[in-house]
PDB file of N, CA and C in Angstrom:
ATOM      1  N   UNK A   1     171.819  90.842  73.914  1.00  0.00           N
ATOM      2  CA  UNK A   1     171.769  89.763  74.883  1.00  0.00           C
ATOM      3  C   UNK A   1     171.660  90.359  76.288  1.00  0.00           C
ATOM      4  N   UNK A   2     170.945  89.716  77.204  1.00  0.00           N
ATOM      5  CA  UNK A   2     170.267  90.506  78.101  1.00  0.00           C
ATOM      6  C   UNK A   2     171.724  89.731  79.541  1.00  0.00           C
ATOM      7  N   UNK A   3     171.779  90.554  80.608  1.00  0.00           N
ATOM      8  CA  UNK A   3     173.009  90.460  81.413  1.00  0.00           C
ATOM      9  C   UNK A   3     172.841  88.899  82.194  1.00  0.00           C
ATOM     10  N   UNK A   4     173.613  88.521  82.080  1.00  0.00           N
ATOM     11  CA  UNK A   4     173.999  86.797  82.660  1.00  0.00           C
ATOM     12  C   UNK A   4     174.135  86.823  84.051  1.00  0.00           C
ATOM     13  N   UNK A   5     173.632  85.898  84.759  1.00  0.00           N
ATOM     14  CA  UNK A   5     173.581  85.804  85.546  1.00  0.00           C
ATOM     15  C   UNK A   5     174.530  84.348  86.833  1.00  0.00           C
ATOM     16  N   UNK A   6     174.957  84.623  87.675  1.00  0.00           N
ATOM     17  CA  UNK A   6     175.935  83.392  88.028  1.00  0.00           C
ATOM     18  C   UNK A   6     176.025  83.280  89.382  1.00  0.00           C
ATOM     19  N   UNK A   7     176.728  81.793  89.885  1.00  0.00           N
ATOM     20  CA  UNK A   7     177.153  81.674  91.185  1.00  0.00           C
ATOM     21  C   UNK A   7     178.498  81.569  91.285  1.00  0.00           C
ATOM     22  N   UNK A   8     178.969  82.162  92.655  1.00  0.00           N
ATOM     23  CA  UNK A   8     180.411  81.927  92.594  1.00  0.00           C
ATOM     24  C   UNK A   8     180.404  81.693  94.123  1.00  0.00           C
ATOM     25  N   UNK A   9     181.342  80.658  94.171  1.00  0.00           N
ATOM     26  CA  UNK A   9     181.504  79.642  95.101  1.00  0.00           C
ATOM     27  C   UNK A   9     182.635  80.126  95.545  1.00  0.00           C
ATOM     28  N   UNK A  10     182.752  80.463  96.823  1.00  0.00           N
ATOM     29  CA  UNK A  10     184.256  80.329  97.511  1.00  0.00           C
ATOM     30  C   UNK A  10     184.454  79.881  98.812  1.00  0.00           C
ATOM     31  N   UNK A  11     185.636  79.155  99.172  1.00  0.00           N
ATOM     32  CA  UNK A  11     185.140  78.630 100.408  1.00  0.00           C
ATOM     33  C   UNK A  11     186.936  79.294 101.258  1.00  0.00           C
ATOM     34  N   UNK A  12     186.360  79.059 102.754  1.00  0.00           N
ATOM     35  CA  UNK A  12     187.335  79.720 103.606  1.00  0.00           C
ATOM     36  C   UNK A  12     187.538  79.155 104.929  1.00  0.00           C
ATOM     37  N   UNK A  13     188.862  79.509 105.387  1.00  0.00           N
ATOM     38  CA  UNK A  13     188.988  78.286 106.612  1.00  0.00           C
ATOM     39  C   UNK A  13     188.021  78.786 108.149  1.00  0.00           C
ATOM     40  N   UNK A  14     187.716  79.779 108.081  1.00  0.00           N
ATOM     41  CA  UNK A  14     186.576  80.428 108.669  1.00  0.00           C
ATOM     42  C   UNK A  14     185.293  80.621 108.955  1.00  0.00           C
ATOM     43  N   UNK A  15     183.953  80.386 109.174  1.00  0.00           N
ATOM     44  CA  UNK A  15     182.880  80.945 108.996  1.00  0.00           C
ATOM     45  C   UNK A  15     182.403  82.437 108.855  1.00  0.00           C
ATOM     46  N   UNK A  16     182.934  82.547 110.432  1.00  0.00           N
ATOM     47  CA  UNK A  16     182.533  83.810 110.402  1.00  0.00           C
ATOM     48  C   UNK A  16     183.127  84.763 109.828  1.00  0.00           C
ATOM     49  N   UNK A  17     184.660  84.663 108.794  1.00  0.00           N
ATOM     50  CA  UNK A  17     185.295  85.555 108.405  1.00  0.00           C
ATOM     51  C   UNK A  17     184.470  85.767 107.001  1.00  0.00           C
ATOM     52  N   UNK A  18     184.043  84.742 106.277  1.00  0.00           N
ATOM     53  CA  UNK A  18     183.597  84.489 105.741  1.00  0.00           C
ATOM     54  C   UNK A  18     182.116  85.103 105.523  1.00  0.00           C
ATOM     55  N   UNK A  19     181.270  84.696 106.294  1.00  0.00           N
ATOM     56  CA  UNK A  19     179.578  85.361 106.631  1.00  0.00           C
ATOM     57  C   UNK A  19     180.096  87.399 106.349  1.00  0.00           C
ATOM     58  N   UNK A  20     181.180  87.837 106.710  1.00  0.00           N
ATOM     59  CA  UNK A  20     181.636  89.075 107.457  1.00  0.00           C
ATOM     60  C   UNK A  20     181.927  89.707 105.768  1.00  0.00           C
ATOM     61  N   UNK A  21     182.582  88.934 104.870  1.00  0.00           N
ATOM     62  CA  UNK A  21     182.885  89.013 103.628  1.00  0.00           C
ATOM     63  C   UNK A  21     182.123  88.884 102.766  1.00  0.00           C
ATOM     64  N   UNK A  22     181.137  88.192 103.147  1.00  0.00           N
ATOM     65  CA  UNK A  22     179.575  88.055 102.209  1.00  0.00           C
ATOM     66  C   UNK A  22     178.859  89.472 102.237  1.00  0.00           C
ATOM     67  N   UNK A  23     178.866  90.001 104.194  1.00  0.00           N
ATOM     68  CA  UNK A  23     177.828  90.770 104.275  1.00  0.00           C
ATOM     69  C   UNK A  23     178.474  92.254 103.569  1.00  0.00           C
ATOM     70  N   UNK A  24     180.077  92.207 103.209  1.00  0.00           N
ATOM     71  CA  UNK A  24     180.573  93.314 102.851  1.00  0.00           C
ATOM     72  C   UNK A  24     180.380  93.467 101.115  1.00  0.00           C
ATOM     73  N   UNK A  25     180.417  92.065 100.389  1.00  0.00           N
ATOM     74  CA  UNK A  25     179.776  91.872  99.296  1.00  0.00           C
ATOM     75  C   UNK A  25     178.725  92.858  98.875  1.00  0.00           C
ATOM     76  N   UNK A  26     177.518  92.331  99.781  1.00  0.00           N
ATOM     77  CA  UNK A  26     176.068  92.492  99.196  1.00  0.00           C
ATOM     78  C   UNK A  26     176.305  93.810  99.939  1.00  0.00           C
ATOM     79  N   UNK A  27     176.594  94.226 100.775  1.00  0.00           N
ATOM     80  CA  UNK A  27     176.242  95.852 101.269  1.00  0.00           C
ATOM     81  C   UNK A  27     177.194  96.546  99.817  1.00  0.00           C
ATOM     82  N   UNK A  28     177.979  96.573  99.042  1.00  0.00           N
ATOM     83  CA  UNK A  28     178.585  96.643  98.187  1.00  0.00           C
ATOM     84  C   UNK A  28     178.182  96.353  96.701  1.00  0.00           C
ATOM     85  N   UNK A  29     176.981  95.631  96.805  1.00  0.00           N
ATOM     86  CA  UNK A  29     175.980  95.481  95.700  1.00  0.00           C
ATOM     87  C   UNK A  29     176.805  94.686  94.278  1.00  0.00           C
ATOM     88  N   UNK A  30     177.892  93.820  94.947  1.00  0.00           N
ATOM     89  CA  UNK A  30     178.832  92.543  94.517  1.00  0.00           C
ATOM     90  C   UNK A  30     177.982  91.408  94.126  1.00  0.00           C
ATOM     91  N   UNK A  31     176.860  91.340  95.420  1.00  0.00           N
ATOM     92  CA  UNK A  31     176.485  90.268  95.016  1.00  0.00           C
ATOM     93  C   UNK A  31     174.751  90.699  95.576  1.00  0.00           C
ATOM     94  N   UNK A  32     174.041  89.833  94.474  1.00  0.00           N
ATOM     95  CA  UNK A  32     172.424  89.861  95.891  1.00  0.00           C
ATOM     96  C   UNK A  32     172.585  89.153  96.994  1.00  0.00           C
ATOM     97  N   UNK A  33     173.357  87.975  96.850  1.00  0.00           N
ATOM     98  CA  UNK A  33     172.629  87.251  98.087  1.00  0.00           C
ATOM     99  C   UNK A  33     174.376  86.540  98.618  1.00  0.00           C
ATOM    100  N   UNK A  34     173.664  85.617  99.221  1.00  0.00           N
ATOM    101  CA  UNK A  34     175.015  84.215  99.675  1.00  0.00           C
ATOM    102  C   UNK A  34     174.708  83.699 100.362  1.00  0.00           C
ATOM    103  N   UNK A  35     174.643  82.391 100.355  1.00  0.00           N
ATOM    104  CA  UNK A  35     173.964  81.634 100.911  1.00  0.00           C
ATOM    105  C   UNK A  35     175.681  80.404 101.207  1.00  0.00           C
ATOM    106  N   UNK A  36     175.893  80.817 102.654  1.00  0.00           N
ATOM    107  CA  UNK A  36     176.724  80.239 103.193  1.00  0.00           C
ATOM    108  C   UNK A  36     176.267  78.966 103.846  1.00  0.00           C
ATOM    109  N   UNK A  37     177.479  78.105 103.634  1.00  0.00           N
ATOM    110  CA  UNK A  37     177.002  76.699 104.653  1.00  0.00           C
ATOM    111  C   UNK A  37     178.027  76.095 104.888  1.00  0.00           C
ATOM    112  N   UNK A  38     178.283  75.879 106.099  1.00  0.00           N
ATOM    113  CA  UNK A  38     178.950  75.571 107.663  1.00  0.00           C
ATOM    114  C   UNK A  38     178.604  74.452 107.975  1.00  0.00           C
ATOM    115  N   UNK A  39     179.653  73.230 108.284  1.00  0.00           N
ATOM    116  CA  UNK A  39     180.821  73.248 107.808  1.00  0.00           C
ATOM    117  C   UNK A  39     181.084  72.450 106.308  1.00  0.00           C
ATOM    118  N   UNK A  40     181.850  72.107 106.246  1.00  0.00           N
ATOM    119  CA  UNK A  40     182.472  71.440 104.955  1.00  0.00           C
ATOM    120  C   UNK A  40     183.205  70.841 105.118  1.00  0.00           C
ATOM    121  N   UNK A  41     183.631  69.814 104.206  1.00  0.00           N
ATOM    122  CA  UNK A  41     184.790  69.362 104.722  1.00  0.00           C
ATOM    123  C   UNK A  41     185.712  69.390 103.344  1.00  0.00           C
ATOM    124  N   UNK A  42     187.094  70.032 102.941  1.00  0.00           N
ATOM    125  CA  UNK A  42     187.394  69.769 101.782  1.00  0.00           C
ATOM    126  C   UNK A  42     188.624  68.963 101.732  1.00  0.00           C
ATOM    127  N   UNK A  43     188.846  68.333 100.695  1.00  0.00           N
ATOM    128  CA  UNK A  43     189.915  67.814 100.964  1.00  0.00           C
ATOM    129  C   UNK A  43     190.762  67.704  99.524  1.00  0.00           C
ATOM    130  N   UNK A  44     191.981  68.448  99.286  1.00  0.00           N
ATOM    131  CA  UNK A  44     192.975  68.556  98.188  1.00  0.00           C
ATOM    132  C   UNK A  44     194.269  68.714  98.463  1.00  0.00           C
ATOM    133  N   UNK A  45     194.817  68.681  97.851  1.00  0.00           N
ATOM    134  CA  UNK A  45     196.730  68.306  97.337  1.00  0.00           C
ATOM    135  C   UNK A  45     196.748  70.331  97.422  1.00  0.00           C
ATOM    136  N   UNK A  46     197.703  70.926  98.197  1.00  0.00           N
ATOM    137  CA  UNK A  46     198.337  72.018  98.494  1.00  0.00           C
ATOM    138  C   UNK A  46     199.833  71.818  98.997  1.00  0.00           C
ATOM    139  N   UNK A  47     200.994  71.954  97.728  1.00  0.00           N
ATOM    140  CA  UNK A  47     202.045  72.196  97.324  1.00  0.00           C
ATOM    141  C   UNK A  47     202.645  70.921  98.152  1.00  0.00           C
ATOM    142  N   UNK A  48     202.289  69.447  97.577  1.00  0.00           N
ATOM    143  CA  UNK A  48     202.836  68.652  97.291  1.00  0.00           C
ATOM    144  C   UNK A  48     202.385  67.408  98.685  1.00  0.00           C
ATOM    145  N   UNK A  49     201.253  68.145  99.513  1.00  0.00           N
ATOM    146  CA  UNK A  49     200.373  67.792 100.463  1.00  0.00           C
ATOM    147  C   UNK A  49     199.043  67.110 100.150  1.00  0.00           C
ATOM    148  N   UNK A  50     198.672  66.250 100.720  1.00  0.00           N
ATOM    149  CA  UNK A  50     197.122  66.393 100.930  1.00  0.00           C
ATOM    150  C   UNK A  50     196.243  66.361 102.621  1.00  0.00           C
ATOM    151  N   UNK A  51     195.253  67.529 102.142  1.00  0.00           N
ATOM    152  CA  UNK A  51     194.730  68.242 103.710  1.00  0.00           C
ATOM    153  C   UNK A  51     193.270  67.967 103.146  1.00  0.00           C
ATOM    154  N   UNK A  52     192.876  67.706 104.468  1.00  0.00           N
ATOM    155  CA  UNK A  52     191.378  67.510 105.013  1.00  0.00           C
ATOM    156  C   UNK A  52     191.143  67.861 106.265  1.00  0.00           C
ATOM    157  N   UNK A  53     189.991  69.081 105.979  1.00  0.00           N
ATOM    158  CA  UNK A  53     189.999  70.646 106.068  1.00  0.00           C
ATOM    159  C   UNK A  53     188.586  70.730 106.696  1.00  0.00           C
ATOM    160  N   UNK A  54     188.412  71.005 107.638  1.00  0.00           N
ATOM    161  CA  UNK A  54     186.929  71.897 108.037  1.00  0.00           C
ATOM    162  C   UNK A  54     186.851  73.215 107.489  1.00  0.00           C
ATOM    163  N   UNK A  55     185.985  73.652 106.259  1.00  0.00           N
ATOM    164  CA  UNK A  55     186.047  75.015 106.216  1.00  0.00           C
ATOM    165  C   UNK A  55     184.209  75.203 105.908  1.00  0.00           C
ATOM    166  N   UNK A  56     184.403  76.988 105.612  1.00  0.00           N
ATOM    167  CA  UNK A  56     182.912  76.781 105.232  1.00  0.00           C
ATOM    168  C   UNK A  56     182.799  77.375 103.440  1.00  0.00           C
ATOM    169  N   UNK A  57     181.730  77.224 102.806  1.00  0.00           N
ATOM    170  CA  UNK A  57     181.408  77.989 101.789  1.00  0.00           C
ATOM    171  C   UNK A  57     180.245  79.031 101.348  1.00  0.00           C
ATOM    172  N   UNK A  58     180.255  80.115 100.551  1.00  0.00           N
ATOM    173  CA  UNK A  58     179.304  80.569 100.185  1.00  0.00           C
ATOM    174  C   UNK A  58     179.204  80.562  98.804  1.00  0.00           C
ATOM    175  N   UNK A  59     177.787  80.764  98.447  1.00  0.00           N
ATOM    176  CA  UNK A  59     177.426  80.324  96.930  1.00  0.00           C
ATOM    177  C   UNK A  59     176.399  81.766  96.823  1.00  0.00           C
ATOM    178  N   UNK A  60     177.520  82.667  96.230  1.00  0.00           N
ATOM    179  CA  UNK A  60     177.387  84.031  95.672  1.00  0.00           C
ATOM    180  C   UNK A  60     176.096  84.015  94.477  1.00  0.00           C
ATOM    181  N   UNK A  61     175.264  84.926  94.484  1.00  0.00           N
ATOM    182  CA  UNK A  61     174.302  85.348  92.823  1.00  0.00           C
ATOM    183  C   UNK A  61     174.527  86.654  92.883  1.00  0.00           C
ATOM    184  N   UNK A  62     174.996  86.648  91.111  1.00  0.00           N
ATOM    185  CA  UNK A  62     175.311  87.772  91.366  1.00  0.00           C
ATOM    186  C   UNK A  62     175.596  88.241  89.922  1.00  0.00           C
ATOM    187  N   UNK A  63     176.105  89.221  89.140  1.00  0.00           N
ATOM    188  CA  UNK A  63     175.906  89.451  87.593  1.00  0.00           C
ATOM    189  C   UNK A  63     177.059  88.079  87.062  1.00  0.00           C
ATOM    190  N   UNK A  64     177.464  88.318  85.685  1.00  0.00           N
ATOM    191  CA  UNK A  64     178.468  87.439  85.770  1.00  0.00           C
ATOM    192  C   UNK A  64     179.977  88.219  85.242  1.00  0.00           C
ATOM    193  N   UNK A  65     179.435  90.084  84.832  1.00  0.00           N
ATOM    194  CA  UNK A  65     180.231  90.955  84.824  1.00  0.00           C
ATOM    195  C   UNK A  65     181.008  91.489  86.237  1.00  0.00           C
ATOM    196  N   UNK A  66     180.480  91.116  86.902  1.00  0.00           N
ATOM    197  CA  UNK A  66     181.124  91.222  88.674  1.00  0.00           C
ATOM    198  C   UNK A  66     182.249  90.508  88.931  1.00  0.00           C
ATOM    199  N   UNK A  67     182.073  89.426  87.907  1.00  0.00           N
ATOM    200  CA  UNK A  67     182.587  88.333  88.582  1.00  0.00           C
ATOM    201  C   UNK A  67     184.463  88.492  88.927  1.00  0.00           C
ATOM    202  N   UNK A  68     184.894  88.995  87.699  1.00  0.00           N
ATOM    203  CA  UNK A  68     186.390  89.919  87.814  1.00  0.00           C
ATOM    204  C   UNK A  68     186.366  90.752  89.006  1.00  0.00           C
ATOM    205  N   UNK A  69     185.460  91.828  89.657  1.00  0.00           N
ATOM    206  CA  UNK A  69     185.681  92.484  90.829  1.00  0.00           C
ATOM    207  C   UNK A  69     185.961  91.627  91.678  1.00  0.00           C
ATOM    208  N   UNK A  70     184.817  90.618  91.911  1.00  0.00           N
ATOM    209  CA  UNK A  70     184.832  89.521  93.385  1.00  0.00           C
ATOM    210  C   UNK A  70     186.539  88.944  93.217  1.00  0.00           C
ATOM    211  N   UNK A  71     186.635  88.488  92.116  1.00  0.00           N
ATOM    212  CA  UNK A  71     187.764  87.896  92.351  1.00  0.00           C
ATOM    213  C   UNK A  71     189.224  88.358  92.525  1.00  0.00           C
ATOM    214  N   UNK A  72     189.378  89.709  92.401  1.00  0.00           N
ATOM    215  CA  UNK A  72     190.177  90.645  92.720  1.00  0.00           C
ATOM    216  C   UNK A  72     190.114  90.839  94.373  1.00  0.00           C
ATOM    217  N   UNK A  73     188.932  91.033  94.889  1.00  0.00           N
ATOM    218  CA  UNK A  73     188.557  91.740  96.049  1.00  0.00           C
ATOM    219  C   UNK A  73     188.820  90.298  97.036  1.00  0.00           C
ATOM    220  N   UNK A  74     188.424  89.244  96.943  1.00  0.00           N
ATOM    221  CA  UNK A  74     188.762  87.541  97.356  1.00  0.00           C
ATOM    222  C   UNK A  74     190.081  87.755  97.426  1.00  0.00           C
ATOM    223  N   UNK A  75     190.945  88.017  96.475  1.00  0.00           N
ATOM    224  CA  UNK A  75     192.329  87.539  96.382  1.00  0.00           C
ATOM    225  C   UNK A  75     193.297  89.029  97.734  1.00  0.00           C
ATOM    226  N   UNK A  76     192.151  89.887  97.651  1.00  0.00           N
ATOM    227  CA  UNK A  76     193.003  91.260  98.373  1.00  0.00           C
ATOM    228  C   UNK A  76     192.486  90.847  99.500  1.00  0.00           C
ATOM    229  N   UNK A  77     191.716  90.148 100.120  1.00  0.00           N
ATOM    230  CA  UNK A  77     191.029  90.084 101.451  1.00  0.00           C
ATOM    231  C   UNK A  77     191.621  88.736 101.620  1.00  0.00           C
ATOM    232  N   UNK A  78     191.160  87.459 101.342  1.00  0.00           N
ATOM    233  CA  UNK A  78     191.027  86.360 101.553  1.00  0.00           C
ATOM    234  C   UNK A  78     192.237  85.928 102.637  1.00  0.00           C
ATOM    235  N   UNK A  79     192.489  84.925 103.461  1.00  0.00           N
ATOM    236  CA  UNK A  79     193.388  84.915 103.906  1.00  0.00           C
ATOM    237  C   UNK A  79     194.213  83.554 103.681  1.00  0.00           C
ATOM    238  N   UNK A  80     193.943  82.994 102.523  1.00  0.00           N
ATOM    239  CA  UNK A  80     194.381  82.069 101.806  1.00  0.00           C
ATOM    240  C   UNK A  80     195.421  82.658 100.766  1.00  0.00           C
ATOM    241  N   UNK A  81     196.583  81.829 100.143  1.00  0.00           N
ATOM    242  CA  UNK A  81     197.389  82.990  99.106  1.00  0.00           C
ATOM    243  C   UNK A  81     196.795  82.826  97.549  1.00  0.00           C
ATOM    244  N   UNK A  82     196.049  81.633  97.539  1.00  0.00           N
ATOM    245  CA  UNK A  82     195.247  80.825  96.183  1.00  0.00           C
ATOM    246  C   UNK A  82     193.706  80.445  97.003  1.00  0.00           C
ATOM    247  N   UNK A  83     192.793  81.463  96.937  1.00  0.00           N
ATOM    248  CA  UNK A  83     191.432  81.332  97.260  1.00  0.00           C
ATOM    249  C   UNK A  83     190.891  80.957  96.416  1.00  0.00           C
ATOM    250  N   UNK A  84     190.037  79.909  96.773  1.00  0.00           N
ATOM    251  CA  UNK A  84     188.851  79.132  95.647  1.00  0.00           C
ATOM    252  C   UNK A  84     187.965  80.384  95.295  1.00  0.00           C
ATOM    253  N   UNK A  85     187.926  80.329  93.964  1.00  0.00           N
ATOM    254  CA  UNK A  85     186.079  81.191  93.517  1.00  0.00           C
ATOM    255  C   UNK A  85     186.545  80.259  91.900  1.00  0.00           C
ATOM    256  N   UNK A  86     184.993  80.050  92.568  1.00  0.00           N
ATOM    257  CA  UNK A  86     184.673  79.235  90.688  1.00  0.00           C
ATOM    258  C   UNK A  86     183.368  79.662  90.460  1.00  0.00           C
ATOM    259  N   UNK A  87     182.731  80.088  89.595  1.00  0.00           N
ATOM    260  CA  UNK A  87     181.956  80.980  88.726  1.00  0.00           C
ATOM    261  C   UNK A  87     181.161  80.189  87.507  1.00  0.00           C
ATOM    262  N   UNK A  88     180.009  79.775  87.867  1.00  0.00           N
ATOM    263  CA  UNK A  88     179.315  78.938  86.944  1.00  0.00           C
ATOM    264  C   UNK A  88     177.795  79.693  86.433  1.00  0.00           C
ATOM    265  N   UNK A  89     177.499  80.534  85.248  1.00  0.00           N
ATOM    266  CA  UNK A  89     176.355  80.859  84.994  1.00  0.00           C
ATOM    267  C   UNK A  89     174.949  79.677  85.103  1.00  0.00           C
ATOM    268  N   UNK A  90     173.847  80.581  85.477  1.00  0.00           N
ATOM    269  CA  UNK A  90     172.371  79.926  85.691  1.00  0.00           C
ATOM    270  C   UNK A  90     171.456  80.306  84.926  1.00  0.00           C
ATOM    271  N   UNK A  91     170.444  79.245  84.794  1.00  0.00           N
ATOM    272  CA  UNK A  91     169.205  80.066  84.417  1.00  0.00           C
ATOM    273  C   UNK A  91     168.310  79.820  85.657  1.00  0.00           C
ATOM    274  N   UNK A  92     167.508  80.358  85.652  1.00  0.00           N
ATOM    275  CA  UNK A  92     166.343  79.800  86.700  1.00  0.00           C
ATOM    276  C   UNK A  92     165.162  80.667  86.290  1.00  0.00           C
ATOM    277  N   UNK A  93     163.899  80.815  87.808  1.00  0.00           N
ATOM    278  CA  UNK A  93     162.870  81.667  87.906  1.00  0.00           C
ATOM    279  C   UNK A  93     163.188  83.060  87.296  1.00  0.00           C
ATOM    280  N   UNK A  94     162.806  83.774  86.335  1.00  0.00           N
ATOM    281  CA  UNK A  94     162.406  84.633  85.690  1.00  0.00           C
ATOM    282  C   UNK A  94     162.727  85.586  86.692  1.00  0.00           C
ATOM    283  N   UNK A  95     161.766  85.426  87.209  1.00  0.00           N
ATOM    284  CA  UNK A  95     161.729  86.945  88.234  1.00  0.00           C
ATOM    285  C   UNK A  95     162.998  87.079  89.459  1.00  0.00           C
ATOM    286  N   UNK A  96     163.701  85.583  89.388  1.00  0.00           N
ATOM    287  CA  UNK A  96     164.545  85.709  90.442  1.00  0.00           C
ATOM    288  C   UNK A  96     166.098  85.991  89.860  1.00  0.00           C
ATOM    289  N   UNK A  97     165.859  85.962  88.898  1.00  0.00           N
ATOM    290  CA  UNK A  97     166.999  86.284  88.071  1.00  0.00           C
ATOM    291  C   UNK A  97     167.169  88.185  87.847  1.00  0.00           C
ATOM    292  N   UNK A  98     165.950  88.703  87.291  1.00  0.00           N
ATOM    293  CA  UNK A  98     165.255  89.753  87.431  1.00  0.00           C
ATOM    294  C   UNK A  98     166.426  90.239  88.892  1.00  0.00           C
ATOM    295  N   UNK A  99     165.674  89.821  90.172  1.00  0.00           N
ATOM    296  CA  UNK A  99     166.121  90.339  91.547  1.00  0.00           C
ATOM    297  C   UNK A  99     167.417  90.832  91.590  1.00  0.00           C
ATOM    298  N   UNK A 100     168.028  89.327  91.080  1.00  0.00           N
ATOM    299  CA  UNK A 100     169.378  89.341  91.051  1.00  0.00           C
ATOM    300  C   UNK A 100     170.047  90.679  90.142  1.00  0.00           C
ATOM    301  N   UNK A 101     169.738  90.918  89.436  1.00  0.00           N
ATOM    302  CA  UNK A 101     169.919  91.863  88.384  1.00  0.00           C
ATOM    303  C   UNK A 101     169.647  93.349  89.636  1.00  0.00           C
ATOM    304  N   UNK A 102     168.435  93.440  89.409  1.00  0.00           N
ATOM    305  CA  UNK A 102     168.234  94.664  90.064  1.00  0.00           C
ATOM    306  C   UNK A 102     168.622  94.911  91.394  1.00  0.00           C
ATOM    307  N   UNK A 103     169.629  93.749  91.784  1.00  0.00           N
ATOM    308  CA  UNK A 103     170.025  94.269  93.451  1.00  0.00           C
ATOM    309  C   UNK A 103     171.466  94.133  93.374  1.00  0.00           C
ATOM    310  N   UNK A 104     172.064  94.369  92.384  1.00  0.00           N
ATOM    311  CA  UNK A 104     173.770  94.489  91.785  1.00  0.00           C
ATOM    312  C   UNK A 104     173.505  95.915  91.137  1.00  0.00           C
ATOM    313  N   UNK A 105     175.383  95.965  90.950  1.00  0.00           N
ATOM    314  CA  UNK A 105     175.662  96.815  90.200  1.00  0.00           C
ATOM    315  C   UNK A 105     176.805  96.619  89.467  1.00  0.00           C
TER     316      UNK A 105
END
């Protein structure tokens, strides 16, 4: 079976801390790409609260064997104590899947 491919979504109360964590990603060959978008608005129940939140997100491609690093490396960086990453495999364009592949490790 040939290597899977996925997005992983995480979002942060930041942009630019965020954009800064993407670009350390892909220079790190974590992820190919990320395609961040500013702002957001989220809104959920945090320890017995509910908050509505300007934050931003990025939507990681990237293997789907990575996906344990990112979320290690999220949880050591992030400045949240429970950071969102949710991790959903794709199929798509052939060749863009391909990319994705050959611009990880």
């Amino acid at each position: 079976m040939s290597e899977e491919v996925c997005e992983v979504i995480i979002t942060a109360p930041d942009a630019e801390w965020l954009a800064e964590f993407t670009r350390r990603l892909v220079d790190d060959r974590l992820a190919a790409a990320g395609h961040n978008i500013t702002p957001i608005r989220s809104i959920y129940r945090w320890q017995g609260q509910i908050f509505d939140k300007q934050e931003a997100r990025v939507a990681l491609h990237t293997r789907r064997s990575l996906v344990p690093q990112i979320i290690e490396r999220t949880n050591r960086e992030h400045p949240y104590e429970v950071p969102c990453v949710a991790a959903m495999t794709f199929d798509g364009n052939p060749a863009y899947v391909q990319w994705v592949l050959d611009e990880t490790s």
